[in-house]
Protein backbone atom coordinates (compact mmCIF):
# COMPACT_ATOMS: atom_id res chain seq x y z
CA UNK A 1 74.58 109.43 92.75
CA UNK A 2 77.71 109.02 94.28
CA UNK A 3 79.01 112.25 92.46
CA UNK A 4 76.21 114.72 94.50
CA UNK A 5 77.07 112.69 97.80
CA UNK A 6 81.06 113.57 97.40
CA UNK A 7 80.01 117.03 96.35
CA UNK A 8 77.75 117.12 99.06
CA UNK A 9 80.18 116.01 102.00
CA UNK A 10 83.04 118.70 100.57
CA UNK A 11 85.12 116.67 98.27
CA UNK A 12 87.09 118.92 95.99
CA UNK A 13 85.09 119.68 92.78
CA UNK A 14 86.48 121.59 89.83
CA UNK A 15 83.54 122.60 87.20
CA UNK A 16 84.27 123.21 83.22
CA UNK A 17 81.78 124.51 82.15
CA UNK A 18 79.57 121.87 80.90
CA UNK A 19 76.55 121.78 83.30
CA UNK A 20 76.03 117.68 82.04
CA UNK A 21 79.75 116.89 82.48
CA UNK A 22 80.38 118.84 85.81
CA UNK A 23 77.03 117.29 87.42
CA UNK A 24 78.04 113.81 86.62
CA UNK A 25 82.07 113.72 87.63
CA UNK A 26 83.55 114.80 90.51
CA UNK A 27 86.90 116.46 88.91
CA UNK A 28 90.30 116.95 91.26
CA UNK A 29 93.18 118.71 90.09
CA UNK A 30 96.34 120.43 91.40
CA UNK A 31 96.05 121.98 88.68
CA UNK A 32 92.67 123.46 87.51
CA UNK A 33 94.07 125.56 84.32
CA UNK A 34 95.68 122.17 82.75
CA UNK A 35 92.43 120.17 83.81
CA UNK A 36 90.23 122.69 82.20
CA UNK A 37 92.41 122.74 78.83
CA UNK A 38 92.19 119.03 78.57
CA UNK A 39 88.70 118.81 79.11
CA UNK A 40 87.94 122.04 76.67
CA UNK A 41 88.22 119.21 73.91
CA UNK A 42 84.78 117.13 73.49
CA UNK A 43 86.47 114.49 72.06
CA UNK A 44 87.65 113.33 75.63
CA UNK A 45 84.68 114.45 77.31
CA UNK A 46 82.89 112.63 75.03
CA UNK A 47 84.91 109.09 75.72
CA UNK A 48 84.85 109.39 79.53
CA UNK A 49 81.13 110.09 79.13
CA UNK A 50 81.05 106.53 77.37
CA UNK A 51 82.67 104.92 79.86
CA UNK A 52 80.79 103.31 83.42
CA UNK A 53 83.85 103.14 85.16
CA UNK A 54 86.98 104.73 84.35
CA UNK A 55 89.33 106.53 86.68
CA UNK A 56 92.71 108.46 84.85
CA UNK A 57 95.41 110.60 86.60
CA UNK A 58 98.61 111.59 85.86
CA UNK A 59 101.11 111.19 88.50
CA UNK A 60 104.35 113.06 89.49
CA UNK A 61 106.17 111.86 87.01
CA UNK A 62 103.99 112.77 84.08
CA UNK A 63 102.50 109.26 83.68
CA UNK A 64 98.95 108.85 82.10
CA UNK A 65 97.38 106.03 84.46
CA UNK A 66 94.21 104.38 83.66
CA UNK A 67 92.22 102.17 86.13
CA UNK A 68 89.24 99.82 85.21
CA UNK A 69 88.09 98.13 88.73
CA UNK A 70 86.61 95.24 86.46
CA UNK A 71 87.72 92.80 83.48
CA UNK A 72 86.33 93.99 79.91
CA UNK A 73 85.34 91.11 77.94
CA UNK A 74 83.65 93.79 75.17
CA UNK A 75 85.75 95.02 72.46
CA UNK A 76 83.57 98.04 71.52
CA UNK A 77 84.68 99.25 75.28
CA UNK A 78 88.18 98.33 75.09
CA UNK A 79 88.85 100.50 72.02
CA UNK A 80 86.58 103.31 73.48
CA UNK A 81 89.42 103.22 76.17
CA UNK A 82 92.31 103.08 74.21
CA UNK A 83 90.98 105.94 72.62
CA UNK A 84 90.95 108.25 75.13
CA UNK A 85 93.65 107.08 76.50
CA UNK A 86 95.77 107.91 72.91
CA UNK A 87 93.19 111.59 72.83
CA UNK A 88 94.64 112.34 76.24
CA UNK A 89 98.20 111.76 75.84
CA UNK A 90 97.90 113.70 72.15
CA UNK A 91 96.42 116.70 74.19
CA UNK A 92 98.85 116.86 76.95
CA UNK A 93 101.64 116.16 73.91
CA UNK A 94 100.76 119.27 72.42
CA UNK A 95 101.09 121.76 75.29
């Protein structure tokens, strides 16, 4: 819901490709190319899918950051995160 309302009032919006995935997230990027490469794998659009709340950036320095606005008491979701958090930083290892 709150992904149509920021597309709706102009927020930036980079699409993939994947009609699901591009409906449901609002992407931003200053750099659409990279953005698009990482999400190209379905692995990692697979585990942000899985997740209810997850926000990731990588900041000036080249730092993977991951932000959970809540405690996780469920291990299930705590690996799902740490593995997209190690499938990210392989696929921005490899380029």
């Amino acid at each position: 819901m709150f992904s149509e309302l920021a597309k709706l009032l102009g927020m930036q919006d980079i699409e993939i490709g994947d009609a699901k995935f591009d409906r449901d997230f609002v992407l931003k990027s200053n750099d659409e190319s990279d953005l698009r490469k990482l999400l190209a794998d379905d692995t990692i659009r697979e585990l942000i899918v899985a997740q209810p709340n997850v926000h990731f950036s990588l900041d000036k320095d080249g730092l993977l950051l991951f932000s959970v606005p809540e405690v996780i008491r469920e291990i299930p979701r705590l690996k799902s995160l740490f593995d997209l958090f190690a499938a990210t930083l392989d696929s921005l290892s490899r380029r």
